[in-house]
Protein backbone atom coordinates (compact mmCIF):
# COMPACT_ATOMS: atom_id res chain seq x y z
CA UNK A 1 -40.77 -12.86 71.97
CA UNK A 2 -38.24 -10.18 71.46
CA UNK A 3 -39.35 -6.78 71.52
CA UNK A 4 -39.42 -4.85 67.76
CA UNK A 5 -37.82 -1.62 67.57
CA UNK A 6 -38.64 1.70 65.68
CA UNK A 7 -36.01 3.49 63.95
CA UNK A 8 -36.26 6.31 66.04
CA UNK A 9 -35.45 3.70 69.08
CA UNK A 10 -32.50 2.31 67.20
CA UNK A 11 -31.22 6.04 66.35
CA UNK A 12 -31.23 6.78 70.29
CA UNK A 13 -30.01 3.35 70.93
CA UNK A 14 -26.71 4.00 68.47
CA UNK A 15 -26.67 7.28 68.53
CA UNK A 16 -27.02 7.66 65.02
CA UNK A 17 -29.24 9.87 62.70
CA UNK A 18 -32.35 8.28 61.24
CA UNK A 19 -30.77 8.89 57.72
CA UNK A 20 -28.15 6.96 58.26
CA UNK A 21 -30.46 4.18 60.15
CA UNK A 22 -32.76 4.08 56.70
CA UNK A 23 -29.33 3.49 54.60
CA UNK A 24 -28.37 0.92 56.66
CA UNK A 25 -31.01 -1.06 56.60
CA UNK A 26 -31.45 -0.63 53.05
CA UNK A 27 -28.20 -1.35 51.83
CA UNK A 28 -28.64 -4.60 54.16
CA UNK A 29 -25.65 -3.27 56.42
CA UNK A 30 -27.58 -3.11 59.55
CA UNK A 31 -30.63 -6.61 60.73
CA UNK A 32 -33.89 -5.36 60.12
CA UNK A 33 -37.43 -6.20 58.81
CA UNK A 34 -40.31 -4.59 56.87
CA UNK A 35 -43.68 -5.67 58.08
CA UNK A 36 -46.48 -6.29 55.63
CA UNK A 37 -44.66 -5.92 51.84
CA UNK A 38 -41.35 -4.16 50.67
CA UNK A 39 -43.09 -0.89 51.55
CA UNK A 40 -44.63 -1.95 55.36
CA UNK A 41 -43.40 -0.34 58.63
CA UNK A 42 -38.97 -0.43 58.67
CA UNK A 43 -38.67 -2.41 62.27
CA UNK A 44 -35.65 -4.14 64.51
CA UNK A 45 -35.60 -6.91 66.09
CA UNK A 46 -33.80 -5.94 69.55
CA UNK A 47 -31.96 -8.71 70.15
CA UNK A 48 -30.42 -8.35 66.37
CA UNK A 49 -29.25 -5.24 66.94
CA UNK A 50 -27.64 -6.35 70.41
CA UNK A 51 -26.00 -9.59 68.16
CA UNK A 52 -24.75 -6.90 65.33
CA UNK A 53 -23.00 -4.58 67.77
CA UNK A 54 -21.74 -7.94 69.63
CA UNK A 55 -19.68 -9.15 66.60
CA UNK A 56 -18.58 -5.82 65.61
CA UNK A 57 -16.89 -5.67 68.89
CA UNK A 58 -15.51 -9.14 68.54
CA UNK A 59 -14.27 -8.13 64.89
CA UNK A 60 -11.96 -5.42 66.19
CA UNK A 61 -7.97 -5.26 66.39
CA UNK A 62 -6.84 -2.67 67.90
CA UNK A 63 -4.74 -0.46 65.56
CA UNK A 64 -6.68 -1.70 62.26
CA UNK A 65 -8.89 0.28 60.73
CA UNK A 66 -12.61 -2.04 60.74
CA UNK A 67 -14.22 -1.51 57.54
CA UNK A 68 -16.54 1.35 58.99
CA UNK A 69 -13.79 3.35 59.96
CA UNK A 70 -11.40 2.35 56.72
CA UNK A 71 -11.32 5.31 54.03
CA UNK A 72 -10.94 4.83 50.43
CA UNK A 73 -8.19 6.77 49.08
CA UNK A 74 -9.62 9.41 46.37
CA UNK A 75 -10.14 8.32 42.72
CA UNK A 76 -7.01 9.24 40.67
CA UNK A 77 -8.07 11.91 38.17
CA UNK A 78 -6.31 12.97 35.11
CA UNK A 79 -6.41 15.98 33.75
CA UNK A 80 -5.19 17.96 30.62
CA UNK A 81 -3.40 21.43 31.06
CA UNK A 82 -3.59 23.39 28.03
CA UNK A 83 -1.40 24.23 25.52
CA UNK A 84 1.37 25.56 26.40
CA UNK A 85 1.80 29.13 24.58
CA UNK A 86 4.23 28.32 21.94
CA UNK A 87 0.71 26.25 20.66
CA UNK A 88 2.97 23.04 20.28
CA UNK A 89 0.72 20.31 21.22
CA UNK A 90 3.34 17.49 21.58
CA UNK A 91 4.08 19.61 24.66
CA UNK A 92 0.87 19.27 26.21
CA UNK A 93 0.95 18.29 29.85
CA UNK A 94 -0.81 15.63 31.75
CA UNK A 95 -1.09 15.82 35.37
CA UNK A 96 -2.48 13.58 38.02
CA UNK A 97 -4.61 15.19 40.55
């Protein structure tokens, strides 16, 4: 039987902080199990783990960004400037930030 880990094991495993080991799991990005109901005891199955950071390895190409590392550019914003002084607001200004 495979041995179940606690997060704390898994956060000195990856080297992670338990924060980010909770969200993981959560958001179903990382293999893990409750035991009991929705609320039970968060646990890992070892040899998951081992399998998840396996193909993650296997998924990478040198020079491309893996979606872990890959950054979303910043939502596009726009703004209104004020009136200008001469009050004429078909001369109002829209910029992008």
């Amino acid at each position: 039987m495979d041995q179940l880990l606690k997060p704390s094991d898994v956060v000195r495993y990856l080297g992670t902080s338990r924060s980010w080991v909770y969200d993981a799991a959560k958001r179903g990005e990382i293999p893990s199990i409750r035991l009991g109901s929705q609320d039970g005891p968060l646990r890992f199955v070892e040899r998951d783990i081992e399998i998840w950071i396996n193909d993650a390895r296997n998924r990478w190409q040198p020079g491309k960004p893996t979606p872990a590392t890959r950054r979303k550019a910043p939502a596009r914003r726009r703004i209104r400037a004020g009136r200008p002084a001469t009050g004429d607001p078909s001369t109002q200004l829209e910029l992008e930030v």
